[in-house]
PDB file of N, CA and C in Angstrom:
ATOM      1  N   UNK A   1      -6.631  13.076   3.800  1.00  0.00           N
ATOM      2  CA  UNK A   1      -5.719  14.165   3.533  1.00  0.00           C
ATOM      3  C   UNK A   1      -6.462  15.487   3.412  1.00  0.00           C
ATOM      4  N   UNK A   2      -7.372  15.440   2.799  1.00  0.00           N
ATOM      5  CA  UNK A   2      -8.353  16.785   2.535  1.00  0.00           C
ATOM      6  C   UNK A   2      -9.132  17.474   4.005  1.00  0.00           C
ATOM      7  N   UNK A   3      -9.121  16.082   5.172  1.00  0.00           N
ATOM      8  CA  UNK A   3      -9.547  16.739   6.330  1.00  0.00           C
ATOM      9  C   UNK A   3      -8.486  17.023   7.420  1.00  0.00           C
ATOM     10  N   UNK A   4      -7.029  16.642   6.682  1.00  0.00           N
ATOM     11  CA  UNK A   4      -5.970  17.226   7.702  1.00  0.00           C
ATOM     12  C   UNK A   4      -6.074  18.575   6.806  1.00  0.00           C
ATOM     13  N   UNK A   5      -5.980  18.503   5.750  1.00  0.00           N
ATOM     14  CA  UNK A   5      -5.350  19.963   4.994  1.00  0.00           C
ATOM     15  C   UNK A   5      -5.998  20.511   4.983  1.00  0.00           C
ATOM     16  N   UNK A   6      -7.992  20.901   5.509  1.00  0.00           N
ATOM     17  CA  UNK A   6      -8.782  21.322   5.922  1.00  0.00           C
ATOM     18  C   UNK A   6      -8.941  22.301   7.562  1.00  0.00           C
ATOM     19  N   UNK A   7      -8.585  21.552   8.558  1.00  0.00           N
ATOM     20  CA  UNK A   7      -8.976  21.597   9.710  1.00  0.00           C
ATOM     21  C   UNK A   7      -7.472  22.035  10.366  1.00  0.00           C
ATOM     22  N   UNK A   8      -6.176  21.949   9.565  1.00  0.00           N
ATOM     23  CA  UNK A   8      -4.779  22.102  10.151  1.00  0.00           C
ATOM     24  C   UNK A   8      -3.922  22.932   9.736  1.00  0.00           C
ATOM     25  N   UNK A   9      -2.678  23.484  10.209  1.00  0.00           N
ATOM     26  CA  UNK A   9      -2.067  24.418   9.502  1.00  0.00           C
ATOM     27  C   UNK A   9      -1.362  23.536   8.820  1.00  0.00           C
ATOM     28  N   UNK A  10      -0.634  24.014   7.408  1.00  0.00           N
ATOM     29  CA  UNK A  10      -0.198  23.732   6.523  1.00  0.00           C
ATOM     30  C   UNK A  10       1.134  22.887   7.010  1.00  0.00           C
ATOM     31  N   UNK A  11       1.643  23.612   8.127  1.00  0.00           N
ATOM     32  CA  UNK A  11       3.164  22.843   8.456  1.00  0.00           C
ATOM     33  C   UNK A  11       3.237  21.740   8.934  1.00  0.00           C
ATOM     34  N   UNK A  12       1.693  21.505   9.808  1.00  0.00           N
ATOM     35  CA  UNK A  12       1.297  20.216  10.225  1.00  0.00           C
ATOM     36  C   UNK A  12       1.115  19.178   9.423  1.00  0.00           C
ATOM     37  N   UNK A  13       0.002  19.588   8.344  1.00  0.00           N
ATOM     38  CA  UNK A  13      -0.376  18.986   7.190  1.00  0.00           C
ATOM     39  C   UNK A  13       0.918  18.538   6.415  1.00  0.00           C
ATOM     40  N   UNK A  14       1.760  19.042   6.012  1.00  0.00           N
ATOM     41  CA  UNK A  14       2.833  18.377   5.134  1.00  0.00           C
ATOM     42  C   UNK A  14       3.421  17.413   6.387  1.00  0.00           C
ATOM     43  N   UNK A  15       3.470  17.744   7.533  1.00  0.00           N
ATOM     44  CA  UNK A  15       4.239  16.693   8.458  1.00  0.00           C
ATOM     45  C   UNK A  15       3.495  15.599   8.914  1.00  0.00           C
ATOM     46  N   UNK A  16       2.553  15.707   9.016  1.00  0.00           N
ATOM     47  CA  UNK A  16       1.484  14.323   9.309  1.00  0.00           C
ATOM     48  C   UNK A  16       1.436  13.501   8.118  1.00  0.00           C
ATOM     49  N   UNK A  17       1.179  14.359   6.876  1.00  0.00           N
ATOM     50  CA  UNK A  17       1.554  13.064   5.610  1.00  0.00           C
ATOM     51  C   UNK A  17       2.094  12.453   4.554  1.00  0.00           C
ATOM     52  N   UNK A  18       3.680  13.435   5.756  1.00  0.00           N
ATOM     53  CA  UNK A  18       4.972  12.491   5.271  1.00  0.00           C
ATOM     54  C   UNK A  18       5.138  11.556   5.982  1.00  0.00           C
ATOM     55  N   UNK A  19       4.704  11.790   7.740  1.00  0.00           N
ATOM     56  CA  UNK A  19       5.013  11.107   8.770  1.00  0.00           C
ATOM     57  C   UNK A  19       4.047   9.685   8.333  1.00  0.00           C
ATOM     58  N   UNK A  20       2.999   9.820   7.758  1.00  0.00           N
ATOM     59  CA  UNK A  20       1.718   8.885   7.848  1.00  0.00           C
ATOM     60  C   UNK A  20       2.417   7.728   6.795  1.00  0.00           C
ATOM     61  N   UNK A  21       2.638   8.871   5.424  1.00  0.00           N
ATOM     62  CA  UNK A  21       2.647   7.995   3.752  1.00  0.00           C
ATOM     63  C   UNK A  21       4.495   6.980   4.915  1.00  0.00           C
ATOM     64  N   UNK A  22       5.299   7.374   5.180  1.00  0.00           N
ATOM     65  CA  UNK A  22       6.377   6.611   5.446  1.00  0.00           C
ATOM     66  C   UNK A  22       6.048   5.221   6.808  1.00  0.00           C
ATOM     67  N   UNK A  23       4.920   5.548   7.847  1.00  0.00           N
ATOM     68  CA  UNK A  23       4.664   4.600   8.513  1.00  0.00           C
ATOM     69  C   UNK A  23       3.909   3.459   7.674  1.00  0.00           C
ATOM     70  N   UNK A  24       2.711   4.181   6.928  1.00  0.00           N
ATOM     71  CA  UNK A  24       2.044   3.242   6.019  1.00  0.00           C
ATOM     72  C   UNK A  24       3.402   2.081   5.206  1.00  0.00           C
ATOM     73  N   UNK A  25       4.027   2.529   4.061  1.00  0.00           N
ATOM     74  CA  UNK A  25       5.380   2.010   3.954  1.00  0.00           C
ATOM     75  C   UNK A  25       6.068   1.229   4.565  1.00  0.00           C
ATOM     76  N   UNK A  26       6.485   1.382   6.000  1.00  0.00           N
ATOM     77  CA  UNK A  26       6.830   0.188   7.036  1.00  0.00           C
ATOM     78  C   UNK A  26       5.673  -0.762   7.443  1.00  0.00           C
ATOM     79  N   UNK A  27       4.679  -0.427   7.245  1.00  0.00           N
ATOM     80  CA  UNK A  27       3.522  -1.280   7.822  1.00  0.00           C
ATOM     81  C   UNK A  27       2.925  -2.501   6.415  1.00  0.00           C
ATOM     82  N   UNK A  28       3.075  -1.359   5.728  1.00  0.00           N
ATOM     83  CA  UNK A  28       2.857  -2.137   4.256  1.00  0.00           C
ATOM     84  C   UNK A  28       4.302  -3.490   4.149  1.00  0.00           C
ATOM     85  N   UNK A  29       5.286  -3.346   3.836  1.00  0.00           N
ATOM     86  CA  UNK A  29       6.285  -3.811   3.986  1.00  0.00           C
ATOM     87  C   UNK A  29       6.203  -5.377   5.490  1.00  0.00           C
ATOM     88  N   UNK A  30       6.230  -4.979   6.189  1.00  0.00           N
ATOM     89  CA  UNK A  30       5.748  -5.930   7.207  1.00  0.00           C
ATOM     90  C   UNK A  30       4.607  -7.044   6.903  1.00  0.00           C
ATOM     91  N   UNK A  31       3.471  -6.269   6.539  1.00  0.00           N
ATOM     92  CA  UNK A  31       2.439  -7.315   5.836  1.00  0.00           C
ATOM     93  C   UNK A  31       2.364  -8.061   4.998  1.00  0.00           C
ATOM     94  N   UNK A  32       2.959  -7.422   3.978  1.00  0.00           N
ATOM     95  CA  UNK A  32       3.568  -8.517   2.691  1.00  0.00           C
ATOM     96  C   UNK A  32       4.435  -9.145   2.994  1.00  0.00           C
ATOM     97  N   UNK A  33       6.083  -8.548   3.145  1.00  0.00           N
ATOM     98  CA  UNK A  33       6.950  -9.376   3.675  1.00  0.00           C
ATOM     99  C   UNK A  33       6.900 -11.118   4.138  1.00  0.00           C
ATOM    100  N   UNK A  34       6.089 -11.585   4.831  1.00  0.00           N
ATOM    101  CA  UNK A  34       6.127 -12.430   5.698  1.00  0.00           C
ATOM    102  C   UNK A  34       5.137 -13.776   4.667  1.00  0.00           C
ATOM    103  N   UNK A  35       3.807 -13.081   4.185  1.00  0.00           N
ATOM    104  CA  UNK A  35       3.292 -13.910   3.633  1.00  0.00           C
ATOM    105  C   UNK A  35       3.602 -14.260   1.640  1.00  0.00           C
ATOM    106  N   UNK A  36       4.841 -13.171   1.561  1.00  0.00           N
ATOM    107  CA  UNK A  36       5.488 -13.219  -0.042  1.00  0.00           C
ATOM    108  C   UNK A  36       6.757 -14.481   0.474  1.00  0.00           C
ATOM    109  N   UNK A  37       7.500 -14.176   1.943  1.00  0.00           N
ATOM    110  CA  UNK A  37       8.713 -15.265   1.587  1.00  0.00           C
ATOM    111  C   UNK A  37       7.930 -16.794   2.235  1.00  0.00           C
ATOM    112  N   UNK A  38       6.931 -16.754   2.579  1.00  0.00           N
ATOM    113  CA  UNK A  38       6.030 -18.259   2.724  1.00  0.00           C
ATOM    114  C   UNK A  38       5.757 -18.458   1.030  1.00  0.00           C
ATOM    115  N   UNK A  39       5.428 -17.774   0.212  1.00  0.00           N
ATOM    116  CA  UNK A  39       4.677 -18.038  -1.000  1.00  0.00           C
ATOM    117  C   UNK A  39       6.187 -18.651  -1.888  1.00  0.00           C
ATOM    118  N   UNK A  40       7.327 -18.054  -1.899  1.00  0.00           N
ATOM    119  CA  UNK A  40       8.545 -17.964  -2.086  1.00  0.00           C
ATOM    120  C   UNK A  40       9.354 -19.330  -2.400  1.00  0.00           C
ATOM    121  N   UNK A  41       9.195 -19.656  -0.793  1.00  0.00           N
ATOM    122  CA  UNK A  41       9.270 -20.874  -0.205  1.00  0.00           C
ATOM    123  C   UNK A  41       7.969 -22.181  -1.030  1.00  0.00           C
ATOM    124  N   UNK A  42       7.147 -22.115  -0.982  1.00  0.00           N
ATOM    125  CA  UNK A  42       6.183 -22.959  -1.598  1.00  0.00           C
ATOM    126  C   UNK A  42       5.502 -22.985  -2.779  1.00  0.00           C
ATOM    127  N   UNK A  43       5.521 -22.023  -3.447  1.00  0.00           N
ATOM    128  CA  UNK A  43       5.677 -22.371  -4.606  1.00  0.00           C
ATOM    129  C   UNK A  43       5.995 -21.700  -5.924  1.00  0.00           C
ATOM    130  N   UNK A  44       7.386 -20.877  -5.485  1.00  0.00           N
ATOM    131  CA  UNK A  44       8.653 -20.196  -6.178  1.00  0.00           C
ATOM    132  C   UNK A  44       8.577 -19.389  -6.570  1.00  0.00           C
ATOM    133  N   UNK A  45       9.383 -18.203  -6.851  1.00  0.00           N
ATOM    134  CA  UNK A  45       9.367 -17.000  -7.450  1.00  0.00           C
ATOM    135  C   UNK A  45       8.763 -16.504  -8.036  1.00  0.00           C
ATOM    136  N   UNK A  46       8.627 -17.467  -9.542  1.00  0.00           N
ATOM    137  CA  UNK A  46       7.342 -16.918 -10.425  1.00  0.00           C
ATOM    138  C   UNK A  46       6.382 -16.837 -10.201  1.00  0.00           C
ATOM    139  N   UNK A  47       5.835 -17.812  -9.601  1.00  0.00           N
ATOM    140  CA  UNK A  47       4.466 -18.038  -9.618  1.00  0.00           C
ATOM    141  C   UNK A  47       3.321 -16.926  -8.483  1.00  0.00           C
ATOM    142  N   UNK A  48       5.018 -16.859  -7.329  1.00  0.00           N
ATOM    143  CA  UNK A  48       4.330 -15.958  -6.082  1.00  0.00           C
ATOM    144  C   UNK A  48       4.715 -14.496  -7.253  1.00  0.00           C
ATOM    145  N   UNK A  49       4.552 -13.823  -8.017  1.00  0.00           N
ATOM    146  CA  UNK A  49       4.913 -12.558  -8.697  1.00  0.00           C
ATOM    147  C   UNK A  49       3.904 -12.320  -9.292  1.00  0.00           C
ATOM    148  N   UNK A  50       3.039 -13.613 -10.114  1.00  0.00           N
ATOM    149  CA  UNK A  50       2.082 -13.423 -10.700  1.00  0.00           C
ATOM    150  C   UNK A  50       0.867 -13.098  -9.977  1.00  0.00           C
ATOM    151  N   UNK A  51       0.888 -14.036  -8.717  1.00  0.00           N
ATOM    152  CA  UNK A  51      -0.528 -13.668  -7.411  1.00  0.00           C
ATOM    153  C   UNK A  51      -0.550 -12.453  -7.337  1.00  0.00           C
ATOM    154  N   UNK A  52       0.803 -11.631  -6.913  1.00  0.00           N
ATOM    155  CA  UNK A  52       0.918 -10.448  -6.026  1.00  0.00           C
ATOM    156  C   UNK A  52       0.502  -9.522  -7.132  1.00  0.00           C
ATOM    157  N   UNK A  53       1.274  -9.678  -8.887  1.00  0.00           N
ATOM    158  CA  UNK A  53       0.503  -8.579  -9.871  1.00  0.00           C
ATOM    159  C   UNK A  53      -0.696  -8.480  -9.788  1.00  0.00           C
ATOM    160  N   UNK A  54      -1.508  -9.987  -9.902  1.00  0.00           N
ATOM    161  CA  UNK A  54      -2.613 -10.547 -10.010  1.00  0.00           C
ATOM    162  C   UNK A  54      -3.433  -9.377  -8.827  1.00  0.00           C
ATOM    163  N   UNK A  55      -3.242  -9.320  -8.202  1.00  0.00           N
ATOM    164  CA  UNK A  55      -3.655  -8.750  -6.232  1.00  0.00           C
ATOM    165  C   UNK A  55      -4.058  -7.655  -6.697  1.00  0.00           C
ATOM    166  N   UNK A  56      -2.241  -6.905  -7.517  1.00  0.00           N
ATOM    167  CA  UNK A  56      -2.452  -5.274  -7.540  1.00  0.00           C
ATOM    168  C   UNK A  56      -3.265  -4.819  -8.829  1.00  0.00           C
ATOM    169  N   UNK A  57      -3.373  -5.460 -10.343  1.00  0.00           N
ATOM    170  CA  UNK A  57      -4.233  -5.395 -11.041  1.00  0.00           C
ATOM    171  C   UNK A  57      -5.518  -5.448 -10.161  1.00  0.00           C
ATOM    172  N   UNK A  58      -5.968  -5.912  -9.562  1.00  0.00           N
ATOM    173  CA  UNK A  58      -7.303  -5.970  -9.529  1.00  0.00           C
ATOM    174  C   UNK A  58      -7.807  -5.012  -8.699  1.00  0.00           C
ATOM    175  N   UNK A  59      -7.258  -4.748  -7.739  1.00  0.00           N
ATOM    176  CA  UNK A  59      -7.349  -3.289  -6.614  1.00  0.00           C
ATOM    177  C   UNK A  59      -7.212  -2.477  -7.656  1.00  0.00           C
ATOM    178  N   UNK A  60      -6.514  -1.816  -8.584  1.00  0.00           N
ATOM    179  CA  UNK A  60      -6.439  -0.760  -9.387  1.00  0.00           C
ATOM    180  C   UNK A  60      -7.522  -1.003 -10.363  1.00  0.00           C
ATOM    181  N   UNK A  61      -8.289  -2.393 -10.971  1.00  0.00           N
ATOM    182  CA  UNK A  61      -9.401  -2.140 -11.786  1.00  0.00           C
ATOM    183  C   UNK A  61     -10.489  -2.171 -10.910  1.00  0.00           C
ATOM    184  N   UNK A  62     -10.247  -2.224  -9.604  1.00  0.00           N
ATOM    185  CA  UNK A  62     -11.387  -1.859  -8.700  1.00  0.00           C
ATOM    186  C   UNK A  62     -11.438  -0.198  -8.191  1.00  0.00           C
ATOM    187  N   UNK A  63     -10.368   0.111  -8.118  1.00  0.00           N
ATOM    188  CA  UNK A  63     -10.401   1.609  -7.923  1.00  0.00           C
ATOM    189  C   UNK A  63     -10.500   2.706  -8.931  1.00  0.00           C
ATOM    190  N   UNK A  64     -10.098   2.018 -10.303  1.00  0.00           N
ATOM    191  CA  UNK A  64     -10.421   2.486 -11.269  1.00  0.00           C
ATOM    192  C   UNK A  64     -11.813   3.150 -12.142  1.00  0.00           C
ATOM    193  N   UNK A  65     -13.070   1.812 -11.507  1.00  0.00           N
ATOM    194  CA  UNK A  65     -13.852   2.195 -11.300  1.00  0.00           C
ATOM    195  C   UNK A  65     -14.747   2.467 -10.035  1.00  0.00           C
ATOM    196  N   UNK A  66     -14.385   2.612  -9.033  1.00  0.00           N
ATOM    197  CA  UNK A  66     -14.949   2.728  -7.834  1.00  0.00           C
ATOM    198  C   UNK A  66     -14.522   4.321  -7.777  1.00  0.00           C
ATOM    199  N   UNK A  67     -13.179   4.896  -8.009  1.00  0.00           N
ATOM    200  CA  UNK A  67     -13.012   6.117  -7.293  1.00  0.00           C
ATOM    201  C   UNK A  67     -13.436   7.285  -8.247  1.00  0.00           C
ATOM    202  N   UNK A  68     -13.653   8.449  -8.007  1.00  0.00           N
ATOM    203  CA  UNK A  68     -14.049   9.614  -8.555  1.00  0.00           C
ATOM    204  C   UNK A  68     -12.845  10.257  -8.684  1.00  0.00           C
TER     205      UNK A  68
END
């Protein structure tokens, strides 16, 4: 983001990463999707809720300390 909002005009910059953050969103969505209703299916609601917190806790105590 800092090297579109760097190198681009501003009107671009807000349109590339609305256009970007909403494809990411469909792409994100697609990826999970498919391997949450397999987990769903095998071994039930709860248990697939706890993996996926499980997933996002740990990316956030990894970025937590990884990012500046």
């Amino acid at each position: 983001f800092k090297y579109i909002a760097e190198h681009f005009d501003k009107r671009v910059n807000a349109t590339m990463y609305l256009l970007g953050y909403q494809a990411m969103l469909y792409v994100g969505n697609v990826v999970v999707s498919s391997p949450a209703g397999f987990m769903y299916d095998r071994i039930g609601f709860e248990h697939t809720y706890i993996i996926m917190g499980a997933t996002a806790l740990t990316f956030t105590l990894i970025s937590a300390f990884t990012l500046s």
